[in-house]
C-alpha atoms as a PDB file:
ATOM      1  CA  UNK A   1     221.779 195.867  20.075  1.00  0.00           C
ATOM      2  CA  UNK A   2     219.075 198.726  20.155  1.00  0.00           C
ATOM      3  CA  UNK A   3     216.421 198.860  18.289  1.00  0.00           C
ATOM      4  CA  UNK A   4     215.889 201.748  16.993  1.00  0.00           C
ATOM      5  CA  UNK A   5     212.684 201.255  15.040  1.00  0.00           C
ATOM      6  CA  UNK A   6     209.508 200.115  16.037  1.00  0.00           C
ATOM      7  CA  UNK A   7     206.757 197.696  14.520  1.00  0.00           C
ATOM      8  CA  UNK A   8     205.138 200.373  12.073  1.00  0.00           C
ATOM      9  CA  UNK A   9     208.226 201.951  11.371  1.00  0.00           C
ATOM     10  CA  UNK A  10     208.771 204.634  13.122  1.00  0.00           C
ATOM     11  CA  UNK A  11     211.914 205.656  15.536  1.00  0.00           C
ATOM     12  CA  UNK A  12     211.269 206.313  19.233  1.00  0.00           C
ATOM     13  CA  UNK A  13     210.063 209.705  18.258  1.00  0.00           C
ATOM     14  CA  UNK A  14     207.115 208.821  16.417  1.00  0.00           C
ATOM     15  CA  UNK A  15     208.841 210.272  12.963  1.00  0.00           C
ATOM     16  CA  UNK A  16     208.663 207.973  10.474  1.00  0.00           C
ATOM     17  CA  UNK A  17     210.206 208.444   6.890  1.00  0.00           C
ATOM     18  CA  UNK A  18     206.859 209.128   5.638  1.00  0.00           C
ATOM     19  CA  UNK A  19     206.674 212.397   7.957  1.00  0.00           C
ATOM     20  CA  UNK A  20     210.156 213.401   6.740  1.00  0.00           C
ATOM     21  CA  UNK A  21     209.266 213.111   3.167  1.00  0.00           C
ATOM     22  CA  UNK A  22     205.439 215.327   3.822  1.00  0.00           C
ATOM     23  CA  UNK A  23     207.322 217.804   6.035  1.00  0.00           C
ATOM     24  CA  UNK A  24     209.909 218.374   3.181  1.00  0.00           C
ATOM     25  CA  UNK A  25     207.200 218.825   0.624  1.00  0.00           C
ATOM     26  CA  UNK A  26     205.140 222.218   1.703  1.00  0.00           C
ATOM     27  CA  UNK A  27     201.082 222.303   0.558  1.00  0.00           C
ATOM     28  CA  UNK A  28     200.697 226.006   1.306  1.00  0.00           C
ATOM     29  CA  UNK A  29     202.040 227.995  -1.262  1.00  0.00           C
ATOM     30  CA  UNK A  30     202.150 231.431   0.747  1.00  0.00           C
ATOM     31  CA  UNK A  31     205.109 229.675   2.472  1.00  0.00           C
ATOM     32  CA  UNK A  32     206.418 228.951  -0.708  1.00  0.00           C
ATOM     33  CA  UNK A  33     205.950 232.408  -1.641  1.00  0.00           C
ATOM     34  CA  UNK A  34     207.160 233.952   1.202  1.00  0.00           C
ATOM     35  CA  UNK A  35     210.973 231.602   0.936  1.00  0.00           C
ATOM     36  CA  UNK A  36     211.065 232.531  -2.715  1.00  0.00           C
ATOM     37  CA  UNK A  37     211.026 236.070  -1.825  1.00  0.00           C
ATOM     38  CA  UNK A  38     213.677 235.998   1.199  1.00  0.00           C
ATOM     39  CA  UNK A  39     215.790 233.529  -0.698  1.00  0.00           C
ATOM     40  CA  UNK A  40     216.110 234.373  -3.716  1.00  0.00           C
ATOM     41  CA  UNK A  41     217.273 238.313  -3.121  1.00  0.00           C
ATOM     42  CA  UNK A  42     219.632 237.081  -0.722  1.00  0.00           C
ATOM     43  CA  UNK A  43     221.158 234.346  -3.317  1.00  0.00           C
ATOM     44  CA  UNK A  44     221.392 237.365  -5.994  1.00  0.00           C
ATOM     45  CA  UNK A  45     223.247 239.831  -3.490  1.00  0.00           C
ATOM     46  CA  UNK A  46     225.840 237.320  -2.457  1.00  0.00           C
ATOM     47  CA  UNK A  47     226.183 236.226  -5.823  1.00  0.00           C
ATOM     48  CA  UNK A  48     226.864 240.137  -6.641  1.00  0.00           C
ATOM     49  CA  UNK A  49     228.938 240.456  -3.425  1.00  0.00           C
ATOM     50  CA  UNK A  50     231.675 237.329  -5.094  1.00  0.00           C
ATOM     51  CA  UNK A  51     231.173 239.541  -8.629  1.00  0.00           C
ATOM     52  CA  UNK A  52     232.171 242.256  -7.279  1.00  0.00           C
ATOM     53  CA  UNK A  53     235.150 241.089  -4.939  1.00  0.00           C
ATOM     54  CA  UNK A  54     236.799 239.168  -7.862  1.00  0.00           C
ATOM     55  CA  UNK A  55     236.511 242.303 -10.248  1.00  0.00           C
ATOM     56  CA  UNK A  56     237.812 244.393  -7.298  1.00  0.00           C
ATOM     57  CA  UNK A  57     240.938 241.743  -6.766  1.00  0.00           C
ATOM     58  CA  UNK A  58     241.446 240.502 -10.138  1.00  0.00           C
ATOM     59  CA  UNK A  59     245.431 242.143 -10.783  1.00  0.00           C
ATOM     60  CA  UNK A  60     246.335 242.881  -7.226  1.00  0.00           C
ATOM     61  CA  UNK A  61     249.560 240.129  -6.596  1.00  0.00           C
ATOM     62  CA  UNK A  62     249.402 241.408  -3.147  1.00  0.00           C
ATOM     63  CA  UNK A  63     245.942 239.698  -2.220  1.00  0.00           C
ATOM     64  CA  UNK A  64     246.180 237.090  -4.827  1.00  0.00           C
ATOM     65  CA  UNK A  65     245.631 234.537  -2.141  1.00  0.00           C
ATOM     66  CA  UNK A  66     242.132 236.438  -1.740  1.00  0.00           C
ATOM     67  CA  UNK A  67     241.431 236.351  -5.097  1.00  0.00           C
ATOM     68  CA  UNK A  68     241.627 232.737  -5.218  1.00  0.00           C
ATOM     69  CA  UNK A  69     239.674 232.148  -1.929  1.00  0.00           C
ATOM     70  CA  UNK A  70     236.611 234.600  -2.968  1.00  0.00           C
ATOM     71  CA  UNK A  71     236.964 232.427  -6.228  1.00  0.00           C
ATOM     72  CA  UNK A  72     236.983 228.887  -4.546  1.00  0.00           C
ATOM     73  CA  UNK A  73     234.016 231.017  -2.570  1.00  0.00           C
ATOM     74  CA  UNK A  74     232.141 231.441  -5.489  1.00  0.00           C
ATOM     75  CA  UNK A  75     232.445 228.393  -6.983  1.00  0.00           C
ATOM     76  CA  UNK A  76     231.250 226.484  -3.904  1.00  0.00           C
ATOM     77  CA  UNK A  77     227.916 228.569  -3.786  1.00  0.00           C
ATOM     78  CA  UNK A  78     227.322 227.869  -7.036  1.00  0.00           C
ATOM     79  CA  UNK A  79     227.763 224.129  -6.589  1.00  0.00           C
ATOM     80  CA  UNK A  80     225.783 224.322  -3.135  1.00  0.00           C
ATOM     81  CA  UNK A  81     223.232 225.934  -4.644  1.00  0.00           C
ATOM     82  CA  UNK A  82     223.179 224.445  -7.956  1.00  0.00           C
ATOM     83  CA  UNK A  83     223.487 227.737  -9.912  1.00  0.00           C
ATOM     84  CA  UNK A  84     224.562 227.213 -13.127  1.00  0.00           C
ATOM     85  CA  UNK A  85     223.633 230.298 -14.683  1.00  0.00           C
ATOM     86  CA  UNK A  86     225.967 231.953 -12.393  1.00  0.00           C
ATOM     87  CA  UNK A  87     228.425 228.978 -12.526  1.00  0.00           C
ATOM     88  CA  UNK A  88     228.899 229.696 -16.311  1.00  0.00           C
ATOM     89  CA  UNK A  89     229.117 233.792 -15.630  1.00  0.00           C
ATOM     90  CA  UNK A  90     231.749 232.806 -12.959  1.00  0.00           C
ATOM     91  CA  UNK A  91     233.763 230.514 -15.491  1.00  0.00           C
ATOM     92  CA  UNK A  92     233.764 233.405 -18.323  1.00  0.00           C
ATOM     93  CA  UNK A  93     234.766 235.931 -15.765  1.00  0.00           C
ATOM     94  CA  UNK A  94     237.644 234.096 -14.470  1.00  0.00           C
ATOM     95  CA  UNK A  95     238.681 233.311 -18.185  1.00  0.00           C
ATOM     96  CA  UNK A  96     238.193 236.992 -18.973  1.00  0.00           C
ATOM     97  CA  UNK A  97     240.608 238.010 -15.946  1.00  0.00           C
ATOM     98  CA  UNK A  98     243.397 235.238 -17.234  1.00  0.00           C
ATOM     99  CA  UNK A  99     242.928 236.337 -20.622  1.00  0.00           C
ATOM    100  CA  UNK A 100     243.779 240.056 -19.527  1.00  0.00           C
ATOM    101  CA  UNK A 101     246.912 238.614 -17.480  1.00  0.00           C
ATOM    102  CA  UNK A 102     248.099 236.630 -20.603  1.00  0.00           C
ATOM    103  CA  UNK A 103     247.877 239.608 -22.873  1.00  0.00           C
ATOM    104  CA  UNK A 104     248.410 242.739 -20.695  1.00  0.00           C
ATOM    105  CA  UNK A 105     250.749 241.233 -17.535  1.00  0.00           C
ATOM    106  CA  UNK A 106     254.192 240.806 -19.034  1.00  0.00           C
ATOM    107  CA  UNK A 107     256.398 242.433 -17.224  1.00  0.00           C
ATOM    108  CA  UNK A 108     257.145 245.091 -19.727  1.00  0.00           C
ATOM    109  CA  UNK A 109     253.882 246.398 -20.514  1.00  0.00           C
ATOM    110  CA  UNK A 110     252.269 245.890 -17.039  1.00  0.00           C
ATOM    111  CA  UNK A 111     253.759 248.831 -15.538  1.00  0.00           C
ATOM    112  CA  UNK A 112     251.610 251.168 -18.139  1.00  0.00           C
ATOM    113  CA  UNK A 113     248.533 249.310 -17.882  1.00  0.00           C
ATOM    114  CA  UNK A 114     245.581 250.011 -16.612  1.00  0.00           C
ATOM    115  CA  UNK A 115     243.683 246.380 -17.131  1.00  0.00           C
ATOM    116  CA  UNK A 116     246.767 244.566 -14.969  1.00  0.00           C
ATOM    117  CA  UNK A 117     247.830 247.418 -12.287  1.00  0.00           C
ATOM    118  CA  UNK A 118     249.197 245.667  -9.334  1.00  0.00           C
ATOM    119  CA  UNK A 119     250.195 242.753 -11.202  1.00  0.00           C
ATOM    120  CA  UNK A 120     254.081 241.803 -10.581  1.00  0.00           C
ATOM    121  CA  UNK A 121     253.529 239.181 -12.767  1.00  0.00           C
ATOM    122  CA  UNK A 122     253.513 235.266 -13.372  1.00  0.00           C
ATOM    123  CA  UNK A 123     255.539 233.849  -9.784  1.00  0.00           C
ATOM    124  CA  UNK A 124     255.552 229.991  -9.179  1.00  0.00           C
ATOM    125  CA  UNK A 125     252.732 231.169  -6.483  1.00  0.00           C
ATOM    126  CA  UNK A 126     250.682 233.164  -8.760  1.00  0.00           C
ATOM    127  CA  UNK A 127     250.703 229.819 -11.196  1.00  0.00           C
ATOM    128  CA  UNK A 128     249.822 227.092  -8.483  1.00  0.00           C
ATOM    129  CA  UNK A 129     247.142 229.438  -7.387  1.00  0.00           C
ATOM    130  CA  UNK A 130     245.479 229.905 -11.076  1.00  0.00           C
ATOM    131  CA  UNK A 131     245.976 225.780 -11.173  1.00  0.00           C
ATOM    132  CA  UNK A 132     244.327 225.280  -8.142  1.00  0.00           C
ATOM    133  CA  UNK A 133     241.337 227.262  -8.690  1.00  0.00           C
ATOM    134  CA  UNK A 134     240.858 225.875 -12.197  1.00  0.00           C
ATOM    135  CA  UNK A 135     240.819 222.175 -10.665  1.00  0.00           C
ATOM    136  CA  UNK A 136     237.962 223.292  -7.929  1.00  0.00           C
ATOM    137  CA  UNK A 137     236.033 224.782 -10.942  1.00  0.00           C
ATOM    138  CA  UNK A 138     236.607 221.733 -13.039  1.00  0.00           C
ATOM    139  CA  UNK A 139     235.686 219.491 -10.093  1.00  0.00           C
ATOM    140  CA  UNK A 140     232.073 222.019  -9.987  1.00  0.00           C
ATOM    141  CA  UNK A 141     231.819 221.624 -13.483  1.00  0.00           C
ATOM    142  CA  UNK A 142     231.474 217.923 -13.535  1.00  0.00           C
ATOM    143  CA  UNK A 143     229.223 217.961 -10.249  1.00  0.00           C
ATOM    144  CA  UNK A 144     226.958 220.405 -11.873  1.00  0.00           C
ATOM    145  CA  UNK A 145     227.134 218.384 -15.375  1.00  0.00           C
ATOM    146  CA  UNK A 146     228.232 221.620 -17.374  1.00  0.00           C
ATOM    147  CA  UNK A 147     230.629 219.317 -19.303  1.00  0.00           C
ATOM    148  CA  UNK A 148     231.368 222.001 -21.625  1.00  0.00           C
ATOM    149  CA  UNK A 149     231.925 224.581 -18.984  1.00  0.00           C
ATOM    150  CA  UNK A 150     234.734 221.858 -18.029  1.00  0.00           C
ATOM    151  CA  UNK A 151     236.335 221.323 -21.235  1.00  0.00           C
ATOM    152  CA  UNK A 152     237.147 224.908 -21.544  1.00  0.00           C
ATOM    153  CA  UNK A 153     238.685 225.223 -17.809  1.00  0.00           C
ATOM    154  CA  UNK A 154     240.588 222.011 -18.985  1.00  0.00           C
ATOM    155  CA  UNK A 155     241.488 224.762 -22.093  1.00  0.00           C
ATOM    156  CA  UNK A 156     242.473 227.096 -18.907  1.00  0.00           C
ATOM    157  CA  UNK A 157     244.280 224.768 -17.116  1.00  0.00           C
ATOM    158  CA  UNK A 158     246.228 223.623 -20.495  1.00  0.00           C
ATOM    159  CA  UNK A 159     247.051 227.708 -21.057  1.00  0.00           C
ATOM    160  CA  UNK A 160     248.169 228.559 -17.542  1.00  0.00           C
ATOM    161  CA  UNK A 161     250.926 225.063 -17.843  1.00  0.00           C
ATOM    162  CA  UNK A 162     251.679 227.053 -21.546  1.00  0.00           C
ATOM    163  CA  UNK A 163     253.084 230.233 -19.742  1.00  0.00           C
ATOM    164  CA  UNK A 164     254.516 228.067 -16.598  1.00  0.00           C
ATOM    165  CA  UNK A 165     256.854 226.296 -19.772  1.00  0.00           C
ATOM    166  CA  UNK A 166     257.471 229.713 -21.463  1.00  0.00           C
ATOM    167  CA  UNK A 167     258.528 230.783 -17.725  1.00  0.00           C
ATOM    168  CA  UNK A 168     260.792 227.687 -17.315  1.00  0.00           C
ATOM    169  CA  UNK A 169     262.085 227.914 -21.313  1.00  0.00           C
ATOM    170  CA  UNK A 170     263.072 231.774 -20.586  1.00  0.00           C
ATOM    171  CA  UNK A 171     264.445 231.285 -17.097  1.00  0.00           C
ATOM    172  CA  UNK A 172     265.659 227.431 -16.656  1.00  0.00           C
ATOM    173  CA  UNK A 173     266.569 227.954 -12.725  1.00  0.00           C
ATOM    174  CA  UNK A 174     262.966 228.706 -12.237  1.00  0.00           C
ATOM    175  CA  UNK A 175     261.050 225.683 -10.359  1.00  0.00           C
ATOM    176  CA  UNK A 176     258.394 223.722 -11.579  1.00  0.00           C
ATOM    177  CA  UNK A 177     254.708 225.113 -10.337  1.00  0.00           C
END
């Protein structure tokens, strides 16, 4: 067996876990300056980049699967970089865009509307897809300890099996989601 650490406690290359923890900890605050001001404008323009995309997307069936991946997107950089502000914006926009498929996207009133245009309406896929995203932004919730930010996906989730039954009660053959 190697080992790997030496009498004073340092590896072979002379970094010990006191030099990790000083190097991680920065003493000039020009550096500090100088991150906050590359970082920071970057984190707000992707953050606007995922807005954006899931506004553009938000009643297109055709790239629903994109929808859901720029929302699974958005959700992970906001648990990556522990953005809750944004985390809680995300959460009401994607409850605004359901709310808008619940009340504008049956099938009768979605070909005159302009909220829901594109939308062909609730499919077994477009259900599963809703479910899954609301289960990654529960699972965010609870790793970013917004427990009330994950009782009302778990509101979400409940409303999204609601119209999955209604779809079932109207059309029995349909399968389960």
């Amino acid at each position: 067996m190697i080992n790997l650490l030496s009498i004073d406690g340092q590896d072979d290359d002379g970094i010990g876990p006191q030099a990790i923890l000083l190097s991680s900890m920065s003493t000039d605050p020009a550096k500090n300056q100088r991150d906050s001001l590359m970082v920071l404008p970057s984190l707000k323009f992707l953050w606007e980049i995922y807005r954006a995309v899931l506004d553009i997307l938000r009643s297109n069936s055709k790239l629903e699967h994109v929808y859901h991946a720029a929302a699974v997107g958005a959700l992970r950089f906001c648990r990556n970089y522990q953005r809750r502000t944004e985390f809680r914006r995300l959460c009401d926009m994607l409850r605004m865009h359901l709310g808008n498929l619940q009340k504008y996207g049956d099938e009768t009133s979605a070909k005159s509307n302009n909220k829901v245009r594109g939308w062909e309406g609730w499919s077994t896929d477009a259900i599963e897809l809703h479910l899954q995203t609301r289960f990654t932004q529960l699972e965010t919730a609870s790793v970013l300890h917004l427990y009330t930010e994950g009782f009302r996906t778990v509101e979400d989730i409940y409303n999204i099996l609601q119209i999955s039954h209604q779809r079932r009660k109207q059309n029995p053959d349909l399968p389960p989601p």
